[in-house]
Protein backbone atom coordinates (compact mmCIF):
# COMPACT_ATOMS: atom_id res chain seq x y z
CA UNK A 1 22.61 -29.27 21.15
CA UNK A 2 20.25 -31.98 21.39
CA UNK A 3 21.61 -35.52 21.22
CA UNK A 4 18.85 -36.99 19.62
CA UNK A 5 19.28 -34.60 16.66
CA UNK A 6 22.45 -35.25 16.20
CA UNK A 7 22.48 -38.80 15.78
CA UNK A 8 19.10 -39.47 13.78
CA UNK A 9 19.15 -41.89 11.24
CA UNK A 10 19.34 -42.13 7.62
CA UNK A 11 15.89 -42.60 7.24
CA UNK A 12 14.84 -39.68 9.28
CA UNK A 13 16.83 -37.49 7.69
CA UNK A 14 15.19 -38.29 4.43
CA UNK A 15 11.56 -38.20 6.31
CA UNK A 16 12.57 -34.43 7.22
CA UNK A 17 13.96 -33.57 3.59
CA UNK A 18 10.53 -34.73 2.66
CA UNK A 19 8.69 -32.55 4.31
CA UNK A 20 11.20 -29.67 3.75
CA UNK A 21 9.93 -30.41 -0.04
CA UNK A 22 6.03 -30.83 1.18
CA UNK A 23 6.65 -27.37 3.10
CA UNK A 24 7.64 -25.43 0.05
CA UNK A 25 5.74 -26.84 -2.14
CA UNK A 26 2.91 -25.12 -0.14
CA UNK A 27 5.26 -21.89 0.25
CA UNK A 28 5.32 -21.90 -3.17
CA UNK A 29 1.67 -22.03 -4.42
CA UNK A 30 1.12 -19.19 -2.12
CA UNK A 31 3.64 -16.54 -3.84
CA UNK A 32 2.84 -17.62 -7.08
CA UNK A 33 -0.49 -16.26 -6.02
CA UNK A 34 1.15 -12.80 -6.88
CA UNK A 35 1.11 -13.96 -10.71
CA UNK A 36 -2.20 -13.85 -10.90
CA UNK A 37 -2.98 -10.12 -9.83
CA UNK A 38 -2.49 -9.43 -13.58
CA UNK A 39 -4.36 -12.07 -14.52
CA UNK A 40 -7.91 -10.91 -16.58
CA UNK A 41 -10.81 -12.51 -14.76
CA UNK A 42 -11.45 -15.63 -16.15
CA UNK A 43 -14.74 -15.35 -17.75
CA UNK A 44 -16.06 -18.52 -16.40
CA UNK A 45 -15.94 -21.64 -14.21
CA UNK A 46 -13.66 -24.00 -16.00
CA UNK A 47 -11.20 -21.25 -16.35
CA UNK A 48 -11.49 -20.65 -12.48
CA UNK A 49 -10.62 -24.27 -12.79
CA UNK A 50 -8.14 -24.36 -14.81
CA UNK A 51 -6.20 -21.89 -13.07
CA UNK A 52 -6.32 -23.31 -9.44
CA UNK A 53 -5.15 -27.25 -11.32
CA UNK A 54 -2.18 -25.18 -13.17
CA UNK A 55 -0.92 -23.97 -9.08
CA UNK A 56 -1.48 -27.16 -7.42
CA UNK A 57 0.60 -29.19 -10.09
CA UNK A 58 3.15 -26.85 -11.56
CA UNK A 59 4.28 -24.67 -8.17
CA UNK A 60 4.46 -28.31 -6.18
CA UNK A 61 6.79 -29.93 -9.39
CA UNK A 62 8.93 -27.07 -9.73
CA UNK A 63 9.46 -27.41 -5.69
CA UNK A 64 9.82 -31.16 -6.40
CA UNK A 65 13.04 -30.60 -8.91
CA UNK A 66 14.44 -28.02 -6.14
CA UNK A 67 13.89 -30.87 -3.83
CA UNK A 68 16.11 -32.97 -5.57
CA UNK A 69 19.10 -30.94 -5.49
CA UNK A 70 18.41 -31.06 -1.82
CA UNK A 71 18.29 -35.18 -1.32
CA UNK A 72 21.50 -35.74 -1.41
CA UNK A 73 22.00 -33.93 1.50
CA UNK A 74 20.27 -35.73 3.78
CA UNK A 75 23.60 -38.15 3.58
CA UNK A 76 25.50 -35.59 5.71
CA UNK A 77 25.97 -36.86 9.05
CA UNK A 78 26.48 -33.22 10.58
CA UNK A 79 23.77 -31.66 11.62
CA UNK A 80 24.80 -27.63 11.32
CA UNK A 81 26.52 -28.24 7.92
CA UNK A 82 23.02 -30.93 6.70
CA UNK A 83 20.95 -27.86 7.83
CA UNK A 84 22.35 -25.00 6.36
CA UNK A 85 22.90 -26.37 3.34
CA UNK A 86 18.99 -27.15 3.00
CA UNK A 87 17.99 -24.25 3.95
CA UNK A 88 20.54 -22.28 1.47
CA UNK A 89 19.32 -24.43 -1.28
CA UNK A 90 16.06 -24.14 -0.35
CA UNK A 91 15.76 -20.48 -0.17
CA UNK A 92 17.51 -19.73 -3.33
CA UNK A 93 14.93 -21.35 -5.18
CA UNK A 94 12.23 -19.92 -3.18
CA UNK A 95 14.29 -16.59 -3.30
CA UNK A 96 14.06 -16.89 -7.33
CA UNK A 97 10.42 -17.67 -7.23
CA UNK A 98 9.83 -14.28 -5.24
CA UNK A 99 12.21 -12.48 -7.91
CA UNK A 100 10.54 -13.81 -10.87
CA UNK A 101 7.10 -12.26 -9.33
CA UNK A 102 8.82 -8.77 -9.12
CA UNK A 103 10.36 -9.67 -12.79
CA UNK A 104 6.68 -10.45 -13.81
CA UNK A 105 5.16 -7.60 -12.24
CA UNK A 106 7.01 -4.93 -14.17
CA UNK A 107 8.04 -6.84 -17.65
CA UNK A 108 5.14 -9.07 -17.65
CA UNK A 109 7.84 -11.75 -18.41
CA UNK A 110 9.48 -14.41 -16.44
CA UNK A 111 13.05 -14.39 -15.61
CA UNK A 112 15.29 -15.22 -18.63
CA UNK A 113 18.98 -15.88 -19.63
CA UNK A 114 18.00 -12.13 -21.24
CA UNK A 115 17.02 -10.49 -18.23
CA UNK A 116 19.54 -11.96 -16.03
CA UNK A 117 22.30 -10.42 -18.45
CA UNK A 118 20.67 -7.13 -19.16
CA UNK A 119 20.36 -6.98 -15.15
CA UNK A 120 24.14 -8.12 -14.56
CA UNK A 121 25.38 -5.24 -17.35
CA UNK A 122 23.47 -2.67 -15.58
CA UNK A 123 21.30 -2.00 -18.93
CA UNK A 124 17.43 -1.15 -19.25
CA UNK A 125 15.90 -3.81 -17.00
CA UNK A 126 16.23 -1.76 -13.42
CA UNK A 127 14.10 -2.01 -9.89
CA UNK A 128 13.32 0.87 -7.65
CA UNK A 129 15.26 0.34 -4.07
CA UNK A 130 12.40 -0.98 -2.26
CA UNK A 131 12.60 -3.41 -4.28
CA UNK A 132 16.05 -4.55 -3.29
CA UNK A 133 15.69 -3.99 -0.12
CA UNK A 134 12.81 -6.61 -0.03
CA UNK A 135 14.19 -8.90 -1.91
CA UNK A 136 17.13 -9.07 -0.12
CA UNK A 137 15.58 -8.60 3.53
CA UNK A 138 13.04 -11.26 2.30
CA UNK A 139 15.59 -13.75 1.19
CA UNK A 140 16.99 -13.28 5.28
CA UNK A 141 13.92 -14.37 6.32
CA UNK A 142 13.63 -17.20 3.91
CA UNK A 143 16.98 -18.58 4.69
CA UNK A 144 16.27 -18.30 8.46
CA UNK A 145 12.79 -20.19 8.34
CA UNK A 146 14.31 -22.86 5.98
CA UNK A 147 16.61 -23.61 8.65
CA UNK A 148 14.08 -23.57 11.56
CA UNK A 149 11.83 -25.59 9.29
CA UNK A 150 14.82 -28.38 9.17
CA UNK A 151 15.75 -28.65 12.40
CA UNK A 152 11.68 -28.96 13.27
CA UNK A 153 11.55 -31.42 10.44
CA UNK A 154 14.55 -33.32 11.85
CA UNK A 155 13.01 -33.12 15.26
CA UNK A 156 10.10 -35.34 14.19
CA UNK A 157 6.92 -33.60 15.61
CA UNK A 158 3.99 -35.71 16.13
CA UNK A 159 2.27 -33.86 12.90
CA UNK A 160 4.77 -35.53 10.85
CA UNK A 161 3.18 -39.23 11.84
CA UNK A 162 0.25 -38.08 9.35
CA UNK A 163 -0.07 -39.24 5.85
CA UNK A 164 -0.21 -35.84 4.88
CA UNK A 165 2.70 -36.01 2.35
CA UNK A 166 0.89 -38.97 0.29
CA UNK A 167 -2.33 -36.83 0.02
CA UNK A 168 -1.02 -34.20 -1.10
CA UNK A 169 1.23 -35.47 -3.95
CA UNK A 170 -1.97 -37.29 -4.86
CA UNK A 171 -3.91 -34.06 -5.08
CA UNK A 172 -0.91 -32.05 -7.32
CA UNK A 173 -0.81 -35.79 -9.74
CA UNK A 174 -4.58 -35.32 -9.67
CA UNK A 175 -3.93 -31.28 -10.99
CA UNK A 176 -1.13 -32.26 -13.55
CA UNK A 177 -3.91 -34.26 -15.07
CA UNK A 178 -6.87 -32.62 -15.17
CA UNK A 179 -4.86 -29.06 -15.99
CA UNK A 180 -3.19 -31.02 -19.13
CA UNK A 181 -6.11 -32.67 -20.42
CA UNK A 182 -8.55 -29.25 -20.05
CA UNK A 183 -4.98 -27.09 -21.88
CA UNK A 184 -5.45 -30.21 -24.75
CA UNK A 185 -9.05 -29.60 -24.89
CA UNK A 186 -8.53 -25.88 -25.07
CA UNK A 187 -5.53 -26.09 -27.64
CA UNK A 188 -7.69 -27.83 -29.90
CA UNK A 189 -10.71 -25.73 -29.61
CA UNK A 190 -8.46 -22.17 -29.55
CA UNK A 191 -9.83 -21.40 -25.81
CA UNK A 192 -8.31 -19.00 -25.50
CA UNK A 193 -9.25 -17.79 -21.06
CA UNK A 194 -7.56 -21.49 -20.45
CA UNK A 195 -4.56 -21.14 -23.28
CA UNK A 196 -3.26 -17.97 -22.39
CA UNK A 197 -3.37 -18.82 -18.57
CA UNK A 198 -0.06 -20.49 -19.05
CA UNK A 199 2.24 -17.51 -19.50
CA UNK A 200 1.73 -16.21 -15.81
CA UNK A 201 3.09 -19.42 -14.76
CA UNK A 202 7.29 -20.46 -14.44
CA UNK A 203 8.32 -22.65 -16.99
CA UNK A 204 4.60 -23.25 -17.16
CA UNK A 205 4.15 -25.72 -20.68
CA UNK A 206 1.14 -27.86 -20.61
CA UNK A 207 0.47 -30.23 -22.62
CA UNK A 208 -1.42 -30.14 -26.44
CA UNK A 209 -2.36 -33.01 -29.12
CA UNK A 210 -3.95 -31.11 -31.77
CA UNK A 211 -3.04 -34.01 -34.15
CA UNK A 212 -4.38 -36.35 -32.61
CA UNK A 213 -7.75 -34.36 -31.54
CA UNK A 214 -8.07 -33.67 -35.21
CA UNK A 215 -7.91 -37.58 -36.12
CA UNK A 216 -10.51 -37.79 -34.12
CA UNK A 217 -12.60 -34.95 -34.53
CA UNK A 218 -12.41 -33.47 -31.86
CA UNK A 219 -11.01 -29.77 -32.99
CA UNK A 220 -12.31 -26.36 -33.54
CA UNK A 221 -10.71 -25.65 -37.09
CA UNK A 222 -12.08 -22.31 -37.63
CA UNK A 223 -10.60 -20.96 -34.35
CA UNK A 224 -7.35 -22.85 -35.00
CA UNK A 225 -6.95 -20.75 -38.15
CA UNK A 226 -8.16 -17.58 -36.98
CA UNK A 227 -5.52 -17.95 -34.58
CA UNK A 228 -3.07 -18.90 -36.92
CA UNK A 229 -4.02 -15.82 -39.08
CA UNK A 230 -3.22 -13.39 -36.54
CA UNK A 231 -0.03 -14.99 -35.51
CA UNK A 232 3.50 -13.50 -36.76
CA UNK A 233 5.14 -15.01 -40.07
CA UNK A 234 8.82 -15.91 -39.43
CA UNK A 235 11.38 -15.10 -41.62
CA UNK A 236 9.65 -12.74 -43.07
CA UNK A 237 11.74 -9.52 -44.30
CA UNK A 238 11.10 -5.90 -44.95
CA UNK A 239 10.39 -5.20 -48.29
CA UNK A 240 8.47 -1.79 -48.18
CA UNK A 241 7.71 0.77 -50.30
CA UNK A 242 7.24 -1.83 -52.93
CA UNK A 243 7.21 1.90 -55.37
CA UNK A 244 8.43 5.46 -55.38
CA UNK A 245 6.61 7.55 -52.41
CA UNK A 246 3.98 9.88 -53.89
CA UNK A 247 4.09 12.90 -51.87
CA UNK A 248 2.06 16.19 -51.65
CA UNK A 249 3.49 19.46 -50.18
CA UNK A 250 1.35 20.42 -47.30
CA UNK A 251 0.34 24.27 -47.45
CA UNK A 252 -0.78 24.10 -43.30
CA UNK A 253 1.54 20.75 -42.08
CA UNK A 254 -0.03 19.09 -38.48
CA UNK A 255 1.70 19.07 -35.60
CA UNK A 256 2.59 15.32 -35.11
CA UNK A 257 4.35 13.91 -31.97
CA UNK A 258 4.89 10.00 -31.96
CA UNK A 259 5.49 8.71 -28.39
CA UNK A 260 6.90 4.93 -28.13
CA UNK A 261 8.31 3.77 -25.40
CA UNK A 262 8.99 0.12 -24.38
CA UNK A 263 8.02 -1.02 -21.23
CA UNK A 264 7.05 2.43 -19.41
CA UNK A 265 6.55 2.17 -15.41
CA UNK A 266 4.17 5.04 -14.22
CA UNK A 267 6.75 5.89 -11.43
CA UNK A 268 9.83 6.70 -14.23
CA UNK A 269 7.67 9.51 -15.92
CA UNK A 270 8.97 12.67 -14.00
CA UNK A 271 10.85 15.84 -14.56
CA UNK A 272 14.54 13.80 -14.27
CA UNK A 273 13.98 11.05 -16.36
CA UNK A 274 11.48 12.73 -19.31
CA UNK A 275 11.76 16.05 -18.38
CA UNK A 276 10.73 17.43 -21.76
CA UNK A 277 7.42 15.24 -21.93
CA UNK A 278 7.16 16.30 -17.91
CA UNK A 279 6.94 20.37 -19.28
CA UNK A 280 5.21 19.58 -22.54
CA UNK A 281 2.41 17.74 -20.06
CA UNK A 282 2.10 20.58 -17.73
CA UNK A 283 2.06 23.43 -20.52
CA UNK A 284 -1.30 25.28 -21.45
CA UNK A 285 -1.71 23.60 -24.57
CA UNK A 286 -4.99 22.13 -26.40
CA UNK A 287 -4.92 18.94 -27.53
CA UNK A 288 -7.49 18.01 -30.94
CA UNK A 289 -7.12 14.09 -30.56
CA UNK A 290 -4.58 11.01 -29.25
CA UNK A 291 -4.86 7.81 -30.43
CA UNK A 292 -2.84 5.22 -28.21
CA UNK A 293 -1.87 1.85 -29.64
CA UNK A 294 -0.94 -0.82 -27.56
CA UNK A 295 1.06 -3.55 -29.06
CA UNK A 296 2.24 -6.80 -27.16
CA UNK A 297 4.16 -5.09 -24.37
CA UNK A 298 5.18 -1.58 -26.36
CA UNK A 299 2.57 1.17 -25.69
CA UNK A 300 2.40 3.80 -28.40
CA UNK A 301 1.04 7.19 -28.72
CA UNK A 302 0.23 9.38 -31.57
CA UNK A 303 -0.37 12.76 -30.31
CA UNK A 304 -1.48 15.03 -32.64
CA UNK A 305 -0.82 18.20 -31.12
CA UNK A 306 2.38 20.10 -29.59
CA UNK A 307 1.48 18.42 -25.96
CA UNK A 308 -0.94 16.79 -24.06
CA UNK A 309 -2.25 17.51 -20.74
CA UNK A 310 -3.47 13.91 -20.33
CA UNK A 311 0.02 12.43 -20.93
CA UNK A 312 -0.06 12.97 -17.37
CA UNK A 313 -3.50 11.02 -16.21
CA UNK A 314 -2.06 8.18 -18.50
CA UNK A 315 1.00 7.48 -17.38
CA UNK A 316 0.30 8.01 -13.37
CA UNK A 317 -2.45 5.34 -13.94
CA UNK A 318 0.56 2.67 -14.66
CA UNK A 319 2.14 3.23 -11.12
CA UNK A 320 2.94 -0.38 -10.37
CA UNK A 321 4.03 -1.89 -14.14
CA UNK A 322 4.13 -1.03 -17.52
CA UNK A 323 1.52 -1.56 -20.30
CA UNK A 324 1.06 -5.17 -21.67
């Protein structure tokens, strides 16, 4: 083992936790690149702006808090048991970060004290085995370059004498402001390509003053309150049919089938998992109209016929998530 690793002071050891933080920080932005596949094209440039400012200051902060954890570390005067446990902290939190992605690719929701206990009782929430496999092969790899990237930390390359650190938190406290102030602006005016951006992001909650831009004028009160309008009353509770049904007997009744399922991947609709909506898909059967209704993250479809060929087109067409 080399000497001069082993004895390196206080201060270097802090230098190399540093960049450890700087390194992931970068790691991280990347991945969370990933989000953003499901992400509607922003319809123009201050969107496109918005977005990029939301990854440079929220992925570097949230690699900042797992930093953190890590400082105290650097106090261990043993190299091995210093290194391993950076790089096991380290790689758990990037190891959750590449999770969350998979999370977000299928339930087009982050991960959640819900999810982590529908996942732990074996319920509803499930992955195919690639998935496993990469996640666990992948968190391997992490572990193993969070390691190498201590001991090259530790090591004190001649990179490391650049100020690059300083620029770079300069350019993410640069982000965090301009990415709050545009989500105020957009808050107050119900922008809706910059408000809803937020949501593909991890504990992603920018910032809004709606009081205060309405003091000052500076609001969009017709948006706000067609906004508001659309939004769900709380506490509200059932309180339906407010009479007696009326009903009608039907001389020739129509062949209804309602179809709702929540959270549908294209690659669960097959002859083990539906296999009577896998033969009613492949029967000879005429269909005289479908009407599908998607709601926040529940697709629905009213069939009106006894099957539907083009069950088949529309749920092969989800292959990689479900309907959102």
């Amino acid at each position: 083992m080399n000497k001069s690793l082993e004895t390196i002071s206080l201060k270097q050891r802090f230098h190399a936790t540093g960049w450890l933080i700087l390194a992931n920080a970068i790691l991280s932005i990347a991945i969370s690149t990933r989000y953003f596949a499901y992400l509607p094209t922003p319809p123009d440039a201050k969107s496109w702006l918005f977005v990029m400012v939301s990854v440079l200051g929220q992925m570097p902060l949230l690699a900042g808090v797992i930093g953190l954890v890590c400082l105290p570390f650097a106090l261990i005067p043993y190299s091995h048991l210093r290194r391993t446990l950076l790089a096991l902290v380290a790689s758990i939190g990037i190891g959750l970060l590449v999770v969350d992605t998979f999370v977000f690719a299928q339930y087009r929701f982050h991960i959640n004290a819900v999810v982590v206990n529908m996942i732990l009782a074996g319920q509803i929430v499930s992955f195919p085995l690639i998935t496993w496999i990469t996640v666990i092969g992948g968190c391997a790899l992490v572990f193993a370059l969070e390691w190498w990237m201590v001991k090259t930390f530790e090591g004190e390359p001649s990179f490391m004498k650049r100020k690059i650190g300083r620029r770079f938190s300069l350019l993410v406290f640069l982000s965090l402001l301009v990415a709050n102030g545009m989500h105020v602006w957009a808050a107050a005016y119900g922008y809706q390509p910059i408000t809803t951006v937020k949501r593909f992001l991890p504990l992603y909650m920018p910032a809004t003053a709606n009081k205060f831009m309405s003091k000052h004028g500076f609001v969009d009160q017709a948006a706000l309150d067609r906004q508001n309008a659309m939004k769900m009353k709380g506490q509200s509770t059932l309180n339906y049919p407010l009479s007696p049904l009326k009903t009608e007997a039907v001389e020739q009744p129509v062949n209804i089938m309602v179809i709702a399922v929540d959270s549908w991947r294209g690659d669960t609709f097959n002859a083990d998992n539906t296999p009577n909506m896998w033969h009613y898909a492949r029967v000879d059967k005429s269909i005289t109209s479908i009407y599908p209704l998607v709601t926040r993250r529940v697709p629905v479809f009213l069939v009106c016929s006894t099957a539907c060929r083009a069950h088949t087109g529309i749920a092969s067409s989800q292959t990689s998530a479900p309907l959102s």
